[in-house]
Protein backbone atom coordinates (compact mmCIF):
# COMPACT_ATOMS: atom_id res chain seq x y z
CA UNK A 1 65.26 47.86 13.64
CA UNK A 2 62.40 46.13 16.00
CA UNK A 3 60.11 48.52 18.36
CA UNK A 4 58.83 48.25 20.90
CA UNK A 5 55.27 47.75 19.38
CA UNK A 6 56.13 45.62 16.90
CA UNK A 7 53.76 42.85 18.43
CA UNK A 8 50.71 45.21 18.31
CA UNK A 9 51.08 46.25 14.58
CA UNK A 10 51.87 42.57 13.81
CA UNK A 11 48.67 41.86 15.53
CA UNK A 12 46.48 43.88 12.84
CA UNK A 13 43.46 43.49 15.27
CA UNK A 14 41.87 42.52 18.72
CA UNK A 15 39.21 42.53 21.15
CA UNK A 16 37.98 44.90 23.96
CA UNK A 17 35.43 43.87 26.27
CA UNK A 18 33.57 46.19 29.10
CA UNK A 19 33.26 44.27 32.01
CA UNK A 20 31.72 46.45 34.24
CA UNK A 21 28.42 46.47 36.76
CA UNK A 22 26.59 48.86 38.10
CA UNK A 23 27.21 50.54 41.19
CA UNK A 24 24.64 49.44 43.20
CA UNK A 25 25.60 45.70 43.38
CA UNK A 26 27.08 44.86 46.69
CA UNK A 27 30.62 43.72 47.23
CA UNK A 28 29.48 39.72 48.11
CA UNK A 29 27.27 39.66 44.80
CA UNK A 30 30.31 41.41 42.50
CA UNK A 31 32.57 38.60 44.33
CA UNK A 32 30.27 35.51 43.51
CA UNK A 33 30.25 36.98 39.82
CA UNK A 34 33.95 37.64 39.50
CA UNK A 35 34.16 33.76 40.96
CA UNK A 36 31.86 32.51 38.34
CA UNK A 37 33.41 34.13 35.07
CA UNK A 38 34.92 30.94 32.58
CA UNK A 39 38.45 32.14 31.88
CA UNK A 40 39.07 29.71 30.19
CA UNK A 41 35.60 29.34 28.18
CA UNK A 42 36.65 33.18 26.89
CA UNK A 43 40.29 31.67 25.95
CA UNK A 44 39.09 29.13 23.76
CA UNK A 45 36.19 30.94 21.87
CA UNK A 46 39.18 34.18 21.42
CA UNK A 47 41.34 30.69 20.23
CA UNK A 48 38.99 29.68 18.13
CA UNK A 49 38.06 33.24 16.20
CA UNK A 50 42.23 33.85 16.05
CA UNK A 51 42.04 37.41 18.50
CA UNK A 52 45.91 38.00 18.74
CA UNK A 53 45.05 40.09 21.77
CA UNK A 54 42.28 41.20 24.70
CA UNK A 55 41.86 44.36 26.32
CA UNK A 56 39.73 43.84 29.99
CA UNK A 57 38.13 46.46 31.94
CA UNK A 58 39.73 46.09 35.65
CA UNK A 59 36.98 48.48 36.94
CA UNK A 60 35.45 51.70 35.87
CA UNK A 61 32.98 54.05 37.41
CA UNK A 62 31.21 51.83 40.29
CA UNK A 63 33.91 51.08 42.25
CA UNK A 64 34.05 47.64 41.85
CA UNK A 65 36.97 46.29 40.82
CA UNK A 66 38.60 42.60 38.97
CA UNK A 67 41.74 42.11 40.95
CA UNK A 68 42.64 42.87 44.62
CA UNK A 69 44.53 45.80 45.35
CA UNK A 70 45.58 46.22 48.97
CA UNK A 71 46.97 49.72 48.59
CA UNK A 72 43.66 50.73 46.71
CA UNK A 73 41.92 48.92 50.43
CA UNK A 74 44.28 51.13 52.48
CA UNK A 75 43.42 54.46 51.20
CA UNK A 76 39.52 54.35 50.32
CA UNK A 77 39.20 52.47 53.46
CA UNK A 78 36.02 50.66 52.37
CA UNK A 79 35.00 47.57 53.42
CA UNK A 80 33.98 45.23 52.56
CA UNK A 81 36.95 45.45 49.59
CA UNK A 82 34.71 46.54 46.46
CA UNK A 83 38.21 44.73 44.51
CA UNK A 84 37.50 41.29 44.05
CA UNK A 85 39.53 38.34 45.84
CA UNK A 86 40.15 36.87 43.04
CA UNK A 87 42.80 38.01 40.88
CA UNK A 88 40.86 37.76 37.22
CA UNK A 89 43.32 39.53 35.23
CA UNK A 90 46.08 36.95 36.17
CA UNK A 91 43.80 34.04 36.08
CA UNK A 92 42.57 35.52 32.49
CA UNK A 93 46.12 36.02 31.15
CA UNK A 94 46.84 32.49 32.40
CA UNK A 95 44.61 30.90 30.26
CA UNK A 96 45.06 33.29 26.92
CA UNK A 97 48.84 32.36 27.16
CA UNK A 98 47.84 28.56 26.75
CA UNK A 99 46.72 29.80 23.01
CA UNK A 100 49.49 32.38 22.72
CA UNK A 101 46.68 35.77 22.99
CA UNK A 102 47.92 38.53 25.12
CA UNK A 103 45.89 40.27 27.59
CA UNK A 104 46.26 44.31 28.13
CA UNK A 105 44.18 46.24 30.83
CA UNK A 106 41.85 48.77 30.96
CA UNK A 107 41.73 51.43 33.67
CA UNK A 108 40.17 54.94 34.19
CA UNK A 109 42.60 58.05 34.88
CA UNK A 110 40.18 58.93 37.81
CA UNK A 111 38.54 57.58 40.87
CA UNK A 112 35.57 56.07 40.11
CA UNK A 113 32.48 58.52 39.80
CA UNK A 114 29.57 57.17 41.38
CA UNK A 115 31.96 55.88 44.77
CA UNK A 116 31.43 58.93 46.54
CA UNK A 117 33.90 57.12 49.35
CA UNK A 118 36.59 56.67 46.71
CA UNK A 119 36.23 60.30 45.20
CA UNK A 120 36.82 62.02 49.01
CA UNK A 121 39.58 59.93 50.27
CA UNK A 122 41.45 59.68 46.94
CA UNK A 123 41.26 63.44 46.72
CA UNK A 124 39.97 63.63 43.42
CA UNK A 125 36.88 65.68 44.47
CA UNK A 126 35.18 65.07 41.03
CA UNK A 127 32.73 62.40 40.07
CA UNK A 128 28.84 62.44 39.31
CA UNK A 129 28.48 64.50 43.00
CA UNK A 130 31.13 66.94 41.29
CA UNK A 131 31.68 68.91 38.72
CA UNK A 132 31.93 66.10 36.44
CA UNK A 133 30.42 67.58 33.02
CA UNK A 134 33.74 69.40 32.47
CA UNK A 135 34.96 66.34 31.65
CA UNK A 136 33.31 66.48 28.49
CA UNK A 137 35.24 69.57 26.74
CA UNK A 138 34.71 71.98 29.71
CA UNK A 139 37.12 74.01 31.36
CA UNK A 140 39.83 72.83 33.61
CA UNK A 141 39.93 73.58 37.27
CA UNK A 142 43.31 75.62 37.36
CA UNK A 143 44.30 73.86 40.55
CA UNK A 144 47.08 70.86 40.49
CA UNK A 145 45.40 67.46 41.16
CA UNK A 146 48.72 66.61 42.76
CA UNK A 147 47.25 64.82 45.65
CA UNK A 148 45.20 62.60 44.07
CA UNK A 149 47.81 61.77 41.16
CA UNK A 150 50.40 60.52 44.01
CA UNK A 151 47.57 58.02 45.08
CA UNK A 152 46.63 56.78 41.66
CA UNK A 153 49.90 56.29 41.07
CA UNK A 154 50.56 53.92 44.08
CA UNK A 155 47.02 52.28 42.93
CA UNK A 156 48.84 51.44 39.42
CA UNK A 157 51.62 50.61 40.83
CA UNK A 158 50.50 47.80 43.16
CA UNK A 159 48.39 46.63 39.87
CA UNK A 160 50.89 46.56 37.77
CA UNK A 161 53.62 44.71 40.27
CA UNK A 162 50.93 42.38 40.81
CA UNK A 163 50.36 41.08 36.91
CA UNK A 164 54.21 41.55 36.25
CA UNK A 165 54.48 40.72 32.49
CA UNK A 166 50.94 38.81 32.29
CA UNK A 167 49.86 42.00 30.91
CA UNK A 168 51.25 43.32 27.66
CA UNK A 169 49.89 46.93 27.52
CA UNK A 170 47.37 49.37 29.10
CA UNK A 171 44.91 51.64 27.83
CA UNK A 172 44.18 54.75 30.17
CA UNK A 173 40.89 55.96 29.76
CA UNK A 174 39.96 59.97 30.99
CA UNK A 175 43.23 61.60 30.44
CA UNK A 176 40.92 64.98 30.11
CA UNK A 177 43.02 67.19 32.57
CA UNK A 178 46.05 67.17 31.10
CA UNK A 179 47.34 70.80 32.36
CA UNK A 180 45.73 69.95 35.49
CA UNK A 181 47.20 66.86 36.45
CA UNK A 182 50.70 65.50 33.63
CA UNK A 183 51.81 68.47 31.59
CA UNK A 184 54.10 69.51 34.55
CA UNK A 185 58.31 69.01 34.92
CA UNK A 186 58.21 67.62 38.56
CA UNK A 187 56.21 64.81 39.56
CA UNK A 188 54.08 63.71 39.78
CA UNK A 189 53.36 63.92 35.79
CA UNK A 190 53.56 61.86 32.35
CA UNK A 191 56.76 60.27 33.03
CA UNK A 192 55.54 59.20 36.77
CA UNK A 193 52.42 57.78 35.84
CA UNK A 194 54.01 55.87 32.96
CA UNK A 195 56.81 54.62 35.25
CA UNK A 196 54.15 52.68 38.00
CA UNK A 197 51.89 51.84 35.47
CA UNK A 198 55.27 49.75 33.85
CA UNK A 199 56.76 49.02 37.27
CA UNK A 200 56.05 45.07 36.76
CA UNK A 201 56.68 45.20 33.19
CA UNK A 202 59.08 47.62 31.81
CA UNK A 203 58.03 46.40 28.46
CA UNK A 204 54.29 47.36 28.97
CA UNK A 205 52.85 49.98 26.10
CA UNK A 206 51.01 52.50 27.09
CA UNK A 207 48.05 54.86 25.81
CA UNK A 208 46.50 57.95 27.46
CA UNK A 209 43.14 58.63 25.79
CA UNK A 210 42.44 62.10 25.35
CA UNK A 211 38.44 61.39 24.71
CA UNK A 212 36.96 60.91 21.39
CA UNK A 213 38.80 63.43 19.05
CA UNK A 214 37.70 63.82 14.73
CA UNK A 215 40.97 62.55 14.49
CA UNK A 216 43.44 59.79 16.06
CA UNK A 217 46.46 61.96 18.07
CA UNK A 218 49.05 61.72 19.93
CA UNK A 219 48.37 62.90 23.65
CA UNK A 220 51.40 62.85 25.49
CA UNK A 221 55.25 62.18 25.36
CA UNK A 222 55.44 59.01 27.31
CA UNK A 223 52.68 56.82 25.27
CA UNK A 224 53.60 53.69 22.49
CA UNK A 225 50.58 53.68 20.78
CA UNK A 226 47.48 56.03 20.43
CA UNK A 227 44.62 55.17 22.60
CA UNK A 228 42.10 56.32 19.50
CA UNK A 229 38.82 56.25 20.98
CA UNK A 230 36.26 56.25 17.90
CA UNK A 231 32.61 56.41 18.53
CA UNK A 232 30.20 56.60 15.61
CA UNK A 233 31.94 58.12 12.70
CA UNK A 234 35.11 55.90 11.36
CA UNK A 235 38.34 57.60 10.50
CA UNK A 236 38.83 57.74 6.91
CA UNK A 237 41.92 59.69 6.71
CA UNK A 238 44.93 57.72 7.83
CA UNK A 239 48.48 58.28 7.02
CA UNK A 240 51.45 55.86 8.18
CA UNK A 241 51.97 53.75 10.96
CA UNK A 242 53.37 56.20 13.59
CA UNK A 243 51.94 59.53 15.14
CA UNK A 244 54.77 61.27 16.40
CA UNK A 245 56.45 58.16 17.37
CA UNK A 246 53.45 56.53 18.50
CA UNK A 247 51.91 53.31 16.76
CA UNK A 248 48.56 54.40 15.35
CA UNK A 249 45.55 52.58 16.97
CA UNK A 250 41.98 52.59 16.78
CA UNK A 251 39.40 51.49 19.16
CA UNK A 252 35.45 51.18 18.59
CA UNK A 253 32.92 49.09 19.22
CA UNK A 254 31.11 46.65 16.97
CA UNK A 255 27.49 46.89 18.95
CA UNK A 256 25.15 50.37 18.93
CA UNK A 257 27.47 51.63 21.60
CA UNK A 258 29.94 50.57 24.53
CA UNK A 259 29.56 46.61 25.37
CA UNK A 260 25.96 46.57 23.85
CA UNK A 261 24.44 44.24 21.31
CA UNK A 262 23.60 43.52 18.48
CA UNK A 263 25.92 44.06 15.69
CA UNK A 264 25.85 47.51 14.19
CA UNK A 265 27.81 47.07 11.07
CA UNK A 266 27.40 44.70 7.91
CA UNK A 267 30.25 42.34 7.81
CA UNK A 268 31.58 43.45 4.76
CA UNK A 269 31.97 46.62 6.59
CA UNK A 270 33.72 45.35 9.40
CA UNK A 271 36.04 43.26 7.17
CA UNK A 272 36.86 46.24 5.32
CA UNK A 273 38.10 49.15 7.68
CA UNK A 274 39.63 46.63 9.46
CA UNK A 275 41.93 45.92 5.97
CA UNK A 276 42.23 49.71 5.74
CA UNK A 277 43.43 50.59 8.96
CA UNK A 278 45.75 47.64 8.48
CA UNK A 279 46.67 48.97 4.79
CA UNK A 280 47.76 52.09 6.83
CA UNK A 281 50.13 49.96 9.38
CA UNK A 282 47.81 51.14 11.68
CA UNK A 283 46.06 48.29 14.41
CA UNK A 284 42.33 48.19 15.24
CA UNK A 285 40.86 46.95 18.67
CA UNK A 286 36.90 46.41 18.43
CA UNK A 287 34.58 46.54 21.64
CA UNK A 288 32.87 43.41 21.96
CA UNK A 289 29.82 42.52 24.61
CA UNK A 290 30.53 40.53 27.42
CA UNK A 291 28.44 38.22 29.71
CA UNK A 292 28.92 37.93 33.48
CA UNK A 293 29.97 34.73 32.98
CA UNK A 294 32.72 35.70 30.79
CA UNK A 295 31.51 34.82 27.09
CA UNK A 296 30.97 37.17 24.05
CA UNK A 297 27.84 36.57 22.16
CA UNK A 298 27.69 34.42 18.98
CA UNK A 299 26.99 37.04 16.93
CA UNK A 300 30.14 39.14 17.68
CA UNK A 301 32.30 35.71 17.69
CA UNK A 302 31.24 35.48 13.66
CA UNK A 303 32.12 38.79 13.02
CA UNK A 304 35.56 38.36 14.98
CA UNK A 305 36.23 35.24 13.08
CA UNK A 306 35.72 36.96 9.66
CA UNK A 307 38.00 39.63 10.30
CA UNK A 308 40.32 36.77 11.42
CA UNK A 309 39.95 35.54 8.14
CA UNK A 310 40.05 38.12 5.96
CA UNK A 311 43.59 39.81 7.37
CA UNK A 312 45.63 36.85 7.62
């Protein structure tokens, strides 16, 4: 009997890239680099190492974001739009689906920190200005972050009705406040926040990462596959391909950290937890530095193209 995540496991592997900036950089200067990144440069070197898959950042903490979003425009209210004109995820999937990759998307469960505009008028109240260290295994609020939730959601939404089925899956990133902001029967909850981020692709899978855990979980009811946010210390305990119904996933990086370079493992090393994570039907996603202009480094493009090789 197929599932629904069939592609992902048959995938073994694939490629994450951060491609963020830092707050400070104006709207016209994040538009003149979102204008200048080779989508199809990145297509052809992902072709040419055989990554089944990509996972892009739409936007993070800054503010600035890789696709327009007009409902996103409507409630922040800042102008200029900090979300770039040009729709990069669609133009990115465009030219992946020339080589048969599929693209998934990256987004944060929060307004972004350091856009003390965005935090206020989103109603999420939190950020670097905030109390943000509780993010970190502190304390919950004890208040319902209903408010905010409602306009995430519509956020998502327009995201998601905008790529339609150009993107294959998302990975939500921040999904600390669980009891604060899903675990309830009414909406908004799991089951609404699922629902708009699949609203232009019912077939979308979904993961809701918890934060970096000592071992790969399950977070909630309505996700395919577990987000599995590793840092510096591999999982070495792995049992069967599903969690509770969900597809067991991994993601790390293959620099010192987060989109940085160089290479922190030996190849052989890389090769082989890749082979063991796929021995346990289970599908890693490695973190992979990323220039403004769109290309990964030639370093990471060797290891990629190893791993290629050695799980085919």
């Amino acid at each position: 009997m197929r599932h629904k995540t069939d592609w992902l496991k048959d995938a073994r592997w694939g490629v994450f890239t951060h491609y963020l900036v830092k707050p400070e950089m104006s709207a016209e200067q994040w538009q003149r680099q979102v204008d200048a990144f080779d989508v199809e440069g990145l297509a052809r070197r992902l072709r040419s190492v055989g990554a089944p898959y990509i996972c892009l950042t739409i936007g993070q903490n800054s503010g600035h974001f890789c696709a327009p979003n007009a409902t996103y425009d409507e409630l922040t209210g800042i102008r200029p739009s900090k979300c770039s004109r040009r729709d990069l995820v669609s133009d990115l999937a465009d030219a992946l689906a020339v080589h048969g990759i599929r693209l998934m998307a990256y987004l944060p469960a929060g307004a972004p920190a350091h856009d003390k505009t965005a935090c206020e008028r989103l109603q999420w109240g939190w950020g670097f200005q905030g109390p943000w260290p509780a993010v970190h295994g502190g304390p919950t609020t004890g208040k319902r972050i209903a408010e905010f939730q409602r306009k995430w959601e519509a956020i998502c939404r327009d995201w998601s009705m905008r790529f339609g089925r150009k993107v294959s899956g998302w990975w939500i990133d921040g999904c600390y406040f669980a009891d604060d902001m899903y675990n309830f029967p009414d909406e908004p909850n799991w089951s609404s926040f699922a629902a708009a981020l699949r609203a232009g692709n019912l077939d979308s899978l979904l993961a809701f990462n918890p934060g970096v855990r000592s071992r790969v979980v399950k977070h909630c009811p309505v996700e395919d596959y577990t987000a599995g946010e590793v840092d510096y210390s591999l999982p070495a305990l792995l049992q069967g391909r599903f969690l509770d119904g969900a597809q067991l996933h991994i993601l790390s990086f293959l620099g010192p950290t987060w989109g940085a370079a160089p290479p922190r493992f030996p190849l052989e090393l890389v090769v082989g937890y890749t082979k063991y994570v796929n021995a346990c039907e289970g599908v890693i996603t490695w973190d992979v530095p990323i220039h403004p202009s769109g290309l990964v480094p030639e370093p990471f493009l060797e290891q990629l193209a190893a791993i290629a090789r050695a799980v085919r």
